[in-house]
C-alpha atoms as a PDB file:
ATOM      1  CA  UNK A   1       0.000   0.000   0.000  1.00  0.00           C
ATOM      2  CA  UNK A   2       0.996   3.908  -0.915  1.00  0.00           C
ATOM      3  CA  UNK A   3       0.903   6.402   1.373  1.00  0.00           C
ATOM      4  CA  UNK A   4      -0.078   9.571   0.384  1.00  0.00           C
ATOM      5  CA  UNK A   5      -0.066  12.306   2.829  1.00  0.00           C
ATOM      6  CA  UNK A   6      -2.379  15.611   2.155  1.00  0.00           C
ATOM      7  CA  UNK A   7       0.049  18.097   2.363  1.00  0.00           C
ATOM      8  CA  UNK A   8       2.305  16.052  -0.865  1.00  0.00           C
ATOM      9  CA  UNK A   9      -0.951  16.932  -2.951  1.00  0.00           C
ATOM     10  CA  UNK A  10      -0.230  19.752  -5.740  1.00  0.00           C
ATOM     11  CA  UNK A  11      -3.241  21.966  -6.356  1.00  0.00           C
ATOM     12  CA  UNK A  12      -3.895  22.969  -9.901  1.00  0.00           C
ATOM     13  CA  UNK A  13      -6.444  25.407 -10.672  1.00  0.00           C
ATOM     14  CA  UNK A  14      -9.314  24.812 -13.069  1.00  0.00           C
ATOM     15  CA  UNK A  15      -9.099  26.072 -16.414  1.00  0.00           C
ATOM     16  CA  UNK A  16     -12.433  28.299 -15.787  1.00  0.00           C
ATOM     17  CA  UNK A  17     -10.902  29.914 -12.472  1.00  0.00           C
ATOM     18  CA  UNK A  18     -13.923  28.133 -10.570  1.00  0.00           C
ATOM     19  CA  UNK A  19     -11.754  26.593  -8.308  1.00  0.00           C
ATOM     20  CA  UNK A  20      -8.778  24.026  -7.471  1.00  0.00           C
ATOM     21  CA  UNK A  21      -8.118  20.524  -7.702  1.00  0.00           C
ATOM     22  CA  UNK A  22      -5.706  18.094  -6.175  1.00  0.00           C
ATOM     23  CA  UNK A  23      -5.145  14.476  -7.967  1.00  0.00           C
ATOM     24  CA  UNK A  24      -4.888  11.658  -5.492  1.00  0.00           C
ATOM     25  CA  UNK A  25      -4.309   8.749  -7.352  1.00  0.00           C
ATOM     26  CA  UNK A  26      -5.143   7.549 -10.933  1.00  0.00           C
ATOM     27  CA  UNK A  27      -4.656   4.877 -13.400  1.00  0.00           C
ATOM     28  CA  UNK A  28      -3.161   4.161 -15.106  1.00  0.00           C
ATOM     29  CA  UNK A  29      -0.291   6.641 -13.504  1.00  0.00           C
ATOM     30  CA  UNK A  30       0.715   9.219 -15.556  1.00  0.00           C
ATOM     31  CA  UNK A  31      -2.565   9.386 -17.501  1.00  0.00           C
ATOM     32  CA  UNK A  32      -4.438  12.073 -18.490  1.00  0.00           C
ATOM     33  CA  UNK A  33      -8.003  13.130 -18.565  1.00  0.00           C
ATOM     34  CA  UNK A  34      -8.405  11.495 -22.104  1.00  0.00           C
ATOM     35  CA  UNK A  35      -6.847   8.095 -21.186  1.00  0.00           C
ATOM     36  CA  UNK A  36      -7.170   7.096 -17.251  1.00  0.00           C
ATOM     37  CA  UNK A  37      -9.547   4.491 -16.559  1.00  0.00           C
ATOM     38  CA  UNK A  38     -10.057   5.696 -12.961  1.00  0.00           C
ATOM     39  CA  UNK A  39      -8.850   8.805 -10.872  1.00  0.00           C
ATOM     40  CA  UNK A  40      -9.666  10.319  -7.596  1.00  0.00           C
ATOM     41  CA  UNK A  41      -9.367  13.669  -6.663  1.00  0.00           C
ATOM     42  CA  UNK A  42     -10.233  16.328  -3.775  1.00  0.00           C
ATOM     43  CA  UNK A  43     -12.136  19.683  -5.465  1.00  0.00           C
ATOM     44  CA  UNK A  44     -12.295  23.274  -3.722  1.00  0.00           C
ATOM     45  CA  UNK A  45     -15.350  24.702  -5.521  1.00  0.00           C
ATOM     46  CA  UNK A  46     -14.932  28.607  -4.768  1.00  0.00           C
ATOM     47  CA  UNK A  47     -17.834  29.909  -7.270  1.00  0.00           C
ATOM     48  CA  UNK A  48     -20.808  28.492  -9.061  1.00  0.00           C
ATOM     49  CA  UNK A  49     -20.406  27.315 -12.785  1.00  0.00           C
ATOM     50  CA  UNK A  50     -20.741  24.909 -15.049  1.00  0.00           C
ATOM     51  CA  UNK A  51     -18.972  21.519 -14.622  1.00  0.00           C
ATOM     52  CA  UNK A  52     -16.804  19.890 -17.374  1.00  0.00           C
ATOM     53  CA  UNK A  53     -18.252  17.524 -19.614  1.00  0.00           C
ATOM     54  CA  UNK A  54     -16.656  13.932 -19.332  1.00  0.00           C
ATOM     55  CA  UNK A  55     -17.925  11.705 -21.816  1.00  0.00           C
ATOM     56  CA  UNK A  56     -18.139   8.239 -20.535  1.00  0.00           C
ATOM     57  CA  UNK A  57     -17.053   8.202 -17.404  1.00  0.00           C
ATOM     58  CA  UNK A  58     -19.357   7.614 -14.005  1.00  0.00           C
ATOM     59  CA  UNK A  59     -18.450   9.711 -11.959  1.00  0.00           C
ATOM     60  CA  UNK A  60     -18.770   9.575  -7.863  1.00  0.00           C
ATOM     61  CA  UNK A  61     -18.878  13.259  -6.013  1.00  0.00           C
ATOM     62  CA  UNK A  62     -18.827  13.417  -2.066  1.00  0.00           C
ATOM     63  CA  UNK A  63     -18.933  16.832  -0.192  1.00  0.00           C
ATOM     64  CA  UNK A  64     -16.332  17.157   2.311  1.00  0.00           C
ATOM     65  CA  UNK A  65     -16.757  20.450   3.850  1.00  0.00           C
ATOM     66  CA  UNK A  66     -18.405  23.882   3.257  1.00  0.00           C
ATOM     67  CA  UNK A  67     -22.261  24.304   2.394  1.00  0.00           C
ATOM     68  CA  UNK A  68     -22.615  22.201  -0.348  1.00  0.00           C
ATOM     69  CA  UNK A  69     -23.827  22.799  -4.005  1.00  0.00           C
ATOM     70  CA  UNK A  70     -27.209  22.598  -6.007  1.00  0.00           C
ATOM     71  CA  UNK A  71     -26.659  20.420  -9.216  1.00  0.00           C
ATOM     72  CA  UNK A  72     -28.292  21.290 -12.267  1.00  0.00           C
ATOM     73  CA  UNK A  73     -29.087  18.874 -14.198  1.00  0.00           C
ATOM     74  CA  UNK A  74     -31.373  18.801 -17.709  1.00  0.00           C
ATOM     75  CA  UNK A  75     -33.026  16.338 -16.203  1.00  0.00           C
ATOM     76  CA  UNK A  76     -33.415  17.624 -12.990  1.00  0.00           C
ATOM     77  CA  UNK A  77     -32.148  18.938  -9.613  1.00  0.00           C
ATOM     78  CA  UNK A  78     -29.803  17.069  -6.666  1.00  0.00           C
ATOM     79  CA  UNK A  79     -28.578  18.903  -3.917  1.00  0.00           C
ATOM     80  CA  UNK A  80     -25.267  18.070  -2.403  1.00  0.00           C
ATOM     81  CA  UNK A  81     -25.468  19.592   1.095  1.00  0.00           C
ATOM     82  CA  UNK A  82     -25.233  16.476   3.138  1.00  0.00           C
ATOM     83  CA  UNK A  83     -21.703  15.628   4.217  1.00  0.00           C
ATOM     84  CA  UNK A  84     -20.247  12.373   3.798  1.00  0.00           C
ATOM     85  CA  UNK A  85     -23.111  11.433   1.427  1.00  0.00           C
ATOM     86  CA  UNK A  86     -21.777  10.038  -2.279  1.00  0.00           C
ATOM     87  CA  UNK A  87     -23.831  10.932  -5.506  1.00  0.00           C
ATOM     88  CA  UNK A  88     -23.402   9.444  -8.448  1.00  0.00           C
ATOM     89  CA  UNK A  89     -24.173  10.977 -11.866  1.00  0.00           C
ATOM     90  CA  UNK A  90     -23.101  10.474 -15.640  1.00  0.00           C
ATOM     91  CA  UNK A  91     -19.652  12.814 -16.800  1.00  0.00           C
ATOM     92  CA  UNK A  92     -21.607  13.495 -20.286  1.00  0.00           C
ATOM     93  CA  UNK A  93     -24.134  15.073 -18.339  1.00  0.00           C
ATOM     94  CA  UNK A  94     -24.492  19.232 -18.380  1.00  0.00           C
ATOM     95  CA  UNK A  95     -24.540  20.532 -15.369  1.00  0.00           C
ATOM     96  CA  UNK A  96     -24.061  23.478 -13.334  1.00  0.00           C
ATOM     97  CA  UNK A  97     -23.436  23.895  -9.795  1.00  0.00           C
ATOM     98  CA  UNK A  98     -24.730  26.550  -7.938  1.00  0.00           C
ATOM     99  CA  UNK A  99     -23.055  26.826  -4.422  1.00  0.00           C
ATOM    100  CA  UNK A 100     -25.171  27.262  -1.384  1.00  0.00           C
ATOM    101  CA  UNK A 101     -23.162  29.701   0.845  1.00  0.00           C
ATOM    102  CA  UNK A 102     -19.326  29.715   1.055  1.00  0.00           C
ATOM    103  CA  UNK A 103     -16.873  27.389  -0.771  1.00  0.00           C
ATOM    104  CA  UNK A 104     -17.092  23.986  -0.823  1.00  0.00           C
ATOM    105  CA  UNK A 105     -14.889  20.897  -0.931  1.00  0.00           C
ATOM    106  CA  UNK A 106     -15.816  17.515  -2.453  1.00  0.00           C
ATOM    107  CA  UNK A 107     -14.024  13.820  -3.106  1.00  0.00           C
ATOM    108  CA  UNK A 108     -14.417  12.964  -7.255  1.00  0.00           C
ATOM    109  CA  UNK A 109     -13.827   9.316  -8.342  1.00  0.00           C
ATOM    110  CA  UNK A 110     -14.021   8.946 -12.006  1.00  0.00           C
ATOM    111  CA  UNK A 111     -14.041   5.895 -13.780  1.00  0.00           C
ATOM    112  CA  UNK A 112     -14.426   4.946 -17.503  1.00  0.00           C
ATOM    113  CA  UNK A 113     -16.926   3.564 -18.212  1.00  0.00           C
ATOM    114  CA  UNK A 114     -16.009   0.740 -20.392  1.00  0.00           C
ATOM    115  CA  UNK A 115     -13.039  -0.347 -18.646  1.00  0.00           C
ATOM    116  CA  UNK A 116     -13.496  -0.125 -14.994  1.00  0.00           C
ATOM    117  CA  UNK A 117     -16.526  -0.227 -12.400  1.00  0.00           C
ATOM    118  CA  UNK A 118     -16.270   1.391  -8.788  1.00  0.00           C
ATOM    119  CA  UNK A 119     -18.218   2.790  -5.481  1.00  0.00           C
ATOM    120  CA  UNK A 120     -17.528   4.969  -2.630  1.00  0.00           C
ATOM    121  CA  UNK A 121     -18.674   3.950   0.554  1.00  0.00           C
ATOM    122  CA  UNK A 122     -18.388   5.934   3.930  1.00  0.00           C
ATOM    123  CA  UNK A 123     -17.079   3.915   6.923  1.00  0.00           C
ATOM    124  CA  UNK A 124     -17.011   5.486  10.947  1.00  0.00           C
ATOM    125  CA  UNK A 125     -16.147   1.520  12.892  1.00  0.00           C
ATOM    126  CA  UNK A 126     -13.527  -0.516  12.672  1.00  0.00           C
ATOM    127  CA  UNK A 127     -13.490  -3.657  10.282  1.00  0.00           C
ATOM    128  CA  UNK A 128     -11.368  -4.481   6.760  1.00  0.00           C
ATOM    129  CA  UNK A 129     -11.249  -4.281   2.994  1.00  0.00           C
ATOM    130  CA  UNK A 130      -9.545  -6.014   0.614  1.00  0.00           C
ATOM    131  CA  UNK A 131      -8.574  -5.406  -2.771  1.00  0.00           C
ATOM    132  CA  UNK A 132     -10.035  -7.598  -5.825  1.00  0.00           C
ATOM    133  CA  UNK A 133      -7.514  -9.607  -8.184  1.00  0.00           C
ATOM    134  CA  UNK A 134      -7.979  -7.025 -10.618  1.00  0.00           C
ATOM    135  CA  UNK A 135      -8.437  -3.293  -9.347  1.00  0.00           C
ATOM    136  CA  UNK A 136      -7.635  -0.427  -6.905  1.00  0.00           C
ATOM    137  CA  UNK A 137      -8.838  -0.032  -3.176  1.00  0.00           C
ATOM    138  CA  UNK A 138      -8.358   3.317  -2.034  1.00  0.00           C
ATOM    139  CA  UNK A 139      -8.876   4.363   1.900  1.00  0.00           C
ATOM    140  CA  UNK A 140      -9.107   8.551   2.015  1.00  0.00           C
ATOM    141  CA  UNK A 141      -9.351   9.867   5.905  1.00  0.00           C
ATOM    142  CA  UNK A 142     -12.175  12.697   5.450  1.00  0.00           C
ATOM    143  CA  UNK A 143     -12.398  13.274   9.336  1.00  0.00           C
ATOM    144  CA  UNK A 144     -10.720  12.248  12.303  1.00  0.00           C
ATOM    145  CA  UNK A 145      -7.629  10.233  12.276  1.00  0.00           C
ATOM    146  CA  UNK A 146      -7.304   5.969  11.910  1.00  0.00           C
ATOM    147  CA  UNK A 147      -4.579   2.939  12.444  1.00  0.00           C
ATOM    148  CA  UNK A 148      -4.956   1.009   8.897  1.00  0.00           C
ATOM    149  CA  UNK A 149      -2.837  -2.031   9.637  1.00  0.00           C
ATOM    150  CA  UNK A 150      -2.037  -4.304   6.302  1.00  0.00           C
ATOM    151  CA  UNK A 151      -1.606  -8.023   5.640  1.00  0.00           C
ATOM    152  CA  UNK A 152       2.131  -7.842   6.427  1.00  0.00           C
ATOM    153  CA  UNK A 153       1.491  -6.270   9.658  1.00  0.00           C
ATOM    154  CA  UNK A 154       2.764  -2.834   8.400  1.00  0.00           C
ATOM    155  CA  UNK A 155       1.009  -0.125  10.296  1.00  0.00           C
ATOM    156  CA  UNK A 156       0.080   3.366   8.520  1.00  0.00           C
ATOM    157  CA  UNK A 157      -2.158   6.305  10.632  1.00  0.00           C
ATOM    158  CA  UNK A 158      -3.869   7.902   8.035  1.00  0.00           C
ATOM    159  CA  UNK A 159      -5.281  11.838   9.484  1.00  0.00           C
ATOM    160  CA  UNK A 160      -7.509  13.816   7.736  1.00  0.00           C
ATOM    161  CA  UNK A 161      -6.681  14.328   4.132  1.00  0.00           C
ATOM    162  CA  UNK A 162      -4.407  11.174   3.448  1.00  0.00           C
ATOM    163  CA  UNK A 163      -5.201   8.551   1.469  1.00  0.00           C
ATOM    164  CA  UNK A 164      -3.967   4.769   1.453  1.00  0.00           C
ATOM    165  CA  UNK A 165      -3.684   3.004  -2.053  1.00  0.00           C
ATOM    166  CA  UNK A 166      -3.386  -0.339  -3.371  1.00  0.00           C
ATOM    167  CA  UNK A 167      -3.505  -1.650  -6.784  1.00  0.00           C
ATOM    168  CA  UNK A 168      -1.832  -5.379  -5.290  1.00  0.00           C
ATOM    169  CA  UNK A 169      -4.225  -8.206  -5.967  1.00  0.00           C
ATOM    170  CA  UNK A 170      -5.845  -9.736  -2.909  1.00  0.00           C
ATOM    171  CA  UNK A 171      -4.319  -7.131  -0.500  1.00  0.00           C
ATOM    172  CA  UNK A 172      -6.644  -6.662   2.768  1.00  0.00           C
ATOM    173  CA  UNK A 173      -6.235  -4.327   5.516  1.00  0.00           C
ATOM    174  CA  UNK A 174      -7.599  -3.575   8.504  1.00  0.00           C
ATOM    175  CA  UNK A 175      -8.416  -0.591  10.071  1.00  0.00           C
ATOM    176  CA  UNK A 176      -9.887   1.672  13.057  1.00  0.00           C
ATOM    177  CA  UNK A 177     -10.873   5.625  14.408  1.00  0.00           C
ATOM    178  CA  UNK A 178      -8.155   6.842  16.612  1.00  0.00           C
ATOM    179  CA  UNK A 179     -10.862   9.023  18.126  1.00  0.00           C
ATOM    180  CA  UNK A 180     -14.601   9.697  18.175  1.00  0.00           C
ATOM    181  CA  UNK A 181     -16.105  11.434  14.757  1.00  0.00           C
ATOM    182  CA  UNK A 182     -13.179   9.637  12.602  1.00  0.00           C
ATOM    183  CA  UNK A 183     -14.798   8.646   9.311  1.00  0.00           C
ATOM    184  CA  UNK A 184     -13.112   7.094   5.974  1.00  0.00           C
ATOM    185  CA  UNK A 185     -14.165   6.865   2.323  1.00  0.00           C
ATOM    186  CA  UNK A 186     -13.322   3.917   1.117  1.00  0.00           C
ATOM    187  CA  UNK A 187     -13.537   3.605  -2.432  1.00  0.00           C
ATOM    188  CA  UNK A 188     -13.080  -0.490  -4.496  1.00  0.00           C
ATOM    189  CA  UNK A 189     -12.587  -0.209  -7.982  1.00  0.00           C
ATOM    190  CA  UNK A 190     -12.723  -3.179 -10.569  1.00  0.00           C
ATOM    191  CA  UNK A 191     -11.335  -3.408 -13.985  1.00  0.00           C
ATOM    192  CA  UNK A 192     -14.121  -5.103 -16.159  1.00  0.00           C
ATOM    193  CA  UNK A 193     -12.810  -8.345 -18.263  1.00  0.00           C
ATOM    194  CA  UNK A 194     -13.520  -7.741 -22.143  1.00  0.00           C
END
Protein backbone atom coordinates (compact mmCIF):
# COMPACT_ATOMS: atom_id res chain seq x y z
CA UNK A 1 0.00 0.00 0.00
CA UNK A 2 1.00 3.91 -0.92
CA UNK A 3 0.90 6.40 1.37
CA UNK A 4 -0.08 9.57 0.38
CA UNK A 5 -0.07 12.31 2.83
CA UNK A 6 -2.38 15.61 2.16
CA UNK A 7 0.05 18.10 2.36
CA UNK A 8 2.30 16.05 -0.87
CA UNK A 9 -0.95 16.93 -2.95
CA UNK A 10 -0.23 19.75 -5.74
CA UNK A 11 -3.24 21.97 -6.36
CA UNK A 12 -3.89 22.97 -9.90
CA UNK A 13 -6.44 25.41 -10.67
CA UNK A 14 -9.31 24.81 -13.07
CA UNK A 15 -9.10 26.07 -16.41
CA UNK A 16 -12.43 28.30 -15.79
CA UNK A 17 -10.90 29.91 -12.47
CA UNK A 18 -13.92 28.13 -10.57
CA UNK A 19 -11.75 26.59 -8.31
CA UNK A 20 -8.78 24.03 -7.47
CA UNK A 21 -8.12 20.52 -7.70
CA UNK A 22 -5.71 18.09 -6.17
CA UNK A 23 -5.14 14.48 -7.97
CA UNK A 24 -4.89 11.66 -5.49
CA UNK A 25 -4.31 8.75 -7.35
CA UNK A 26 -5.14 7.55 -10.93
CA UNK A 27 -4.66 4.88 -13.40
CA UNK A 28 -3.16 4.16 -15.11
CA UNK A 29 -0.29 6.64 -13.50
CA UNK A 30 0.72 9.22 -15.56
CA UNK A 31 -2.56 9.39 -17.50
CA UNK A 32 -4.44 12.07 -18.49
CA UNK A 33 -8.00 13.13 -18.57
CA UNK A 34 -8.40 11.49 -22.10
CA UNK A 35 -6.85 8.10 -21.19
CA UNK A 36 -7.17 7.10 -17.25
CA UNK A 37 -9.55 4.49 -16.56
CA UNK A 38 -10.06 5.70 -12.96
CA UNK A 39 -8.85 8.81 -10.87
CA UNK A 40 -9.67 10.32 -7.60
CA UNK A 41 -9.37 13.67 -6.66
CA UNK A 42 -10.23 16.33 -3.77
CA UNK A 43 -12.14 19.68 -5.46
CA UNK A 44 -12.30 23.27 -3.72
CA UNK A 45 -15.35 24.70 -5.52
CA UNK A 46 -14.93 28.61 -4.77
CA UNK A 47 -17.83 29.91 -7.27
CA UNK A 48 -20.81 28.49 -9.06
CA UNK A 49 -20.41 27.32 -12.79
CA UNK A 50 -20.74 24.91 -15.05
CA UNK A 51 -18.97 21.52 -14.62
CA UNK A 52 -16.80 19.89 -17.37
CA UNK A 53 -18.25 17.52 -19.61
CA UNK A 54 -16.66 13.93 -19.33
CA UNK A 55 -17.92 11.70 -21.82
CA UNK A 56 -18.14 8.24 -20.54
CA UNK A 57 -17.05 8.20 -17.40
CA UNK A 58 -19.36 7.61 -14.00
CA UNK A 59 -18.45 9.71 -11.96
CA UNK A 60 -18.77 9.58 -7.86
CA UNK A 61 -18.88 13.26 -6.01
CA UNK A 62 -18.83 13.42 -2.07
CA UNK A 63 -18.93 16.83 -0.19
CA UNK A 64 -16.33 17.16 2.31
CA UNK A 65 -16.76 20.45 3.85
CA UNK A 66 -18.41 23.88 3.26
CA UNK A 67 -22.26 24.30 2.39
CA UNK A 68 -22.62 22.20 -0.35
CA UNK A 69 -23.83 22.80 -4.01
CA UNK A 70 -27.21 22.60 -6.01
CA UNK A 71 -26.66 20.42 -9.22
CA UNK A 72 -28.29 21.29 -12.27
CA UNK A 73 -29.09 18.87 -14.20
CA UNK A 74 -31.37 18.80 -17.71
CA UNK A 75 -33.03 16.34 -16.20
CA UNK A 76 -33.41 17.62 -12.99
CA UNK A 77 -32.15 18.94 -9.61
CA UNK A 78 -29.80 17.07 -6.67
CA UNK A 79 -28.58 18.90 -3.92
CA UNK A 80 -25.27 18.07 -2.40
CA UNK A 81 -25.47 19.59 1.10
CA UNK A 82 -25.23 16.48 3.14
CA UNK A 83 -21.70 15.63 4.22
CA UNK A 84 -20.25 12.37 3.80
CA UNK A 85 -23.11 11.43 1.43
CA UNK A 86 -21.78 10.04 -2.28
CA UNK A 87 -23.83 10.93 -5.51
CA UNK A 88 -23.40 9.44 -8.45
CA UNK A 89 -24.17 10.98 -11.87
CA UNK A 90 -23.10 10.47 -15.64
CA UNK A 91 -19.65 12.81 -16.80
CA UNK A 92 -21.61 13.50 -20.29
CA UNK A 93 -24.13 15.07 -18.34
CA UNK A 94 -24.49 19.23 -18.38
CA UNK A 95 -24.54 20.53 -15.37
CA UNK A 96 -24.06 23.48 -13.33
CA UNK A 97 -23.44 23.89 -9.80
CA UNK A 98 -24.73 26.55 -7.94
CA UNK A 99 -23.05 26.83 -4.42
CA UNK A 100 -25.17 27.26 -1.38
CA UNK A 101 -23.16 29.70 0.84
CA UNK A 102 -19.33 29.71 1.05
CA UNK A 103 -16.87 27.39 -0.77
CA UNK A 104 -17.09 23.99 -0.82
CA UNK A 105 -14.89 20.90 -0.93
CA UNK A 106 -15.82 17.51 -2.45
CA UNK A 107 -14.02 13.82 -3.11
CA UNK A 108 -14.42 12.96 -7.26
CA UNK A 109 -13.83 9.32 -8.34
CA UNK A 110 -14.02 8.95 -12.01
CA UNK A 111 -14.04 5.90 -13.78
CA UNK A 112 -14.43 4.95 -17.50
CA UNK A 113 -16.93 3.56 -18.21
CA UNK A 114 -16.01 0.74 -20.39
CA UNK A 115 -13.04 -0.35 -18.65
CA UNK A 116 -13.50 -0.13 -14.99
CA UNK A 117 -16.53 -0.23 -12.40
CA UNK A 118 -16.27 1.39 -8.79
CA UNK A 119 -18.22 2.79 -5.48
CA UNK A 120 -17.53 4.97 -2.63
CA UNK A 121 -18.67 3.95 0.55
CA UNK A 122 -18.39 5.93 3.93
CA UNK A 123 -17.08 3.92 6.92
CA UNK A 124 -17.01 5.49 10.95
CA UNK A 125 -16.15 1.52 12.89
CA UNK A 126 -13.53 -0.52 12.67
CA UNK A 127 -13.49 -3.66 10.28
CA UNK A 128 -11.37 -4.48 6.76
CA UNK A 129 -11.25 -4.28 2.99
CA UNK A 130 -9.55 -6.01 0.61
CA UNK A 131 -8.57 -5.41 -2.77
CA UNK A 132 -10.04 -7.60 -5.83
CA UNK A 133 -7.51 -9.61 -8.18
CA UNK A 134 -7.98 -7.02 -10.62
CA UNK A 135 -8.44 -3.29 -9.35
CA UNK A 136 -7.63 -0.43 -6.90
CA UNK A 137 -8.84 -0.03 -3.18
CA UNK A 138 -8.36 3.32 -2.03
CA UNK A 139 -8.88 4.36 1.90
CA UNK A 140 -9.11 8.55 2.01
CA UNK A 141 -9.35 9.87 5.91
CA UNK A 142 -12.17 12.70 5.45
CA UNK A 143 -12.40 13.27 9.34
CA UNK A 144 -10.72 12.25 12.30
CA UNK A 145 -7.63 10.23 12.28
CA UNK A 146 -7.30 5.97 11.91
CA UNK A 147 -4.58 2.94 12.44
CA UNK A 148 -4.96 1.01 8.90
CA UNK A 149 -2.84 -2.03 9.64
CA UNK A 150 -2.04 -4.30 6.30
CA UNK A 151 -1.61 -8.02 5.64
CA UNK A 152 2.13 -7.84 6.43
CA UNK A 153 1.49 -6.27 9.66
CA UNK A 154 2.76 -2.83 8.40
CA UNK A 155 1.01 -0.13 10.30
CA UNK A 156 0.08 3.37 8.52
CA UNK A 157 -2.16 6.30 10.63
CA UNK A 158 -3.87 7.90 8.03
CA UNK A 159 -5.28 11.84 9.48
CA UNK A 160 -7.51 13.82 7.74
CA UNK A 161 -6.68 14.33 4.13
CA UNK A 162 -4.41 11.17 3.45
CA UNK A 163 -5.20 8.55 1.47
CA UNK A 164 -3.97 4.77 1.45
CA UNK A 165 -3.68 3.00 -2.05
CA UNK A 166 -3.39 -0.34 -3.37
CA UNK A 167 -3.51 -1.65 -6.78
CA UNK A 168 -1.83 -5.38 -5.29
CA UNK A 169 -4.23 -8.21 -5.97
CA UNK A 170 -5.84 -9.74 -2.91
CA UNK A 171 -4.32 -7.13 -0.50
CA UNK A 172 -6.64 -6.66 2.77
CA UNK A 173 -6.24 -4.33 5.52
CA UNK A 174 -7.60 -3.57 8.50
CA UNK A 175 -8.42 -0.59 10.07
CA UNK A 176 -9.89 1.67 13.06
CA UNK A 177 -10.87 5.63 14.41
CA UNK A 178 -8.16 6.84 16.61
CA UNK A 179 -10.86 9.02 18.13
CA UNK A 180 -14.60 9.70 18.18
CA UNK A 181 -16.10 11.43 14.76
CA UNK A 182 -13.18 9.64 12.60
CA UNK A 183 -14.80 8.65 9.31
CA UNK A 184 -13.11 7.09 5.97
CA UNK A 185 -14.16 6.86 2.32
CA UNK A 186 -13.32 3.92 1.12
CA UNK A 187 -13.54 3.61 -2.43
CA UNK A 188 -13.08 -0.49 -4.50
CA UNK A 189 -12.59 -0.21 -7.98
CA UNK A 190 -12.72 -3.18 -10.57
CA UNK A 191 -11.34 -3.41 -13.98
CA UNK A 192 -14.12 -5.10 -16.16
CA UNK A 193 -12.81 -8.34 -18.26
CA UNK A 194 -13.52 -7.74 -22.14
Amino acid sequence: MRLIAYEELIAAPWKNGGGVTRELACHPAGASFDDFAWRVSIADVNRSGPFSAFPGIDRIITLLDGDGMLLQFEHGIHGLDQVLLPYRFRGEDRLDAQLLGKPSRDFNLMLRRDAVQGDVGVVREAGTASNTSDGALLLFCAAGSWLVTAADGIESMLKRGDTLVSETPADSVSFRPLETGSALLRVSVVTLQN
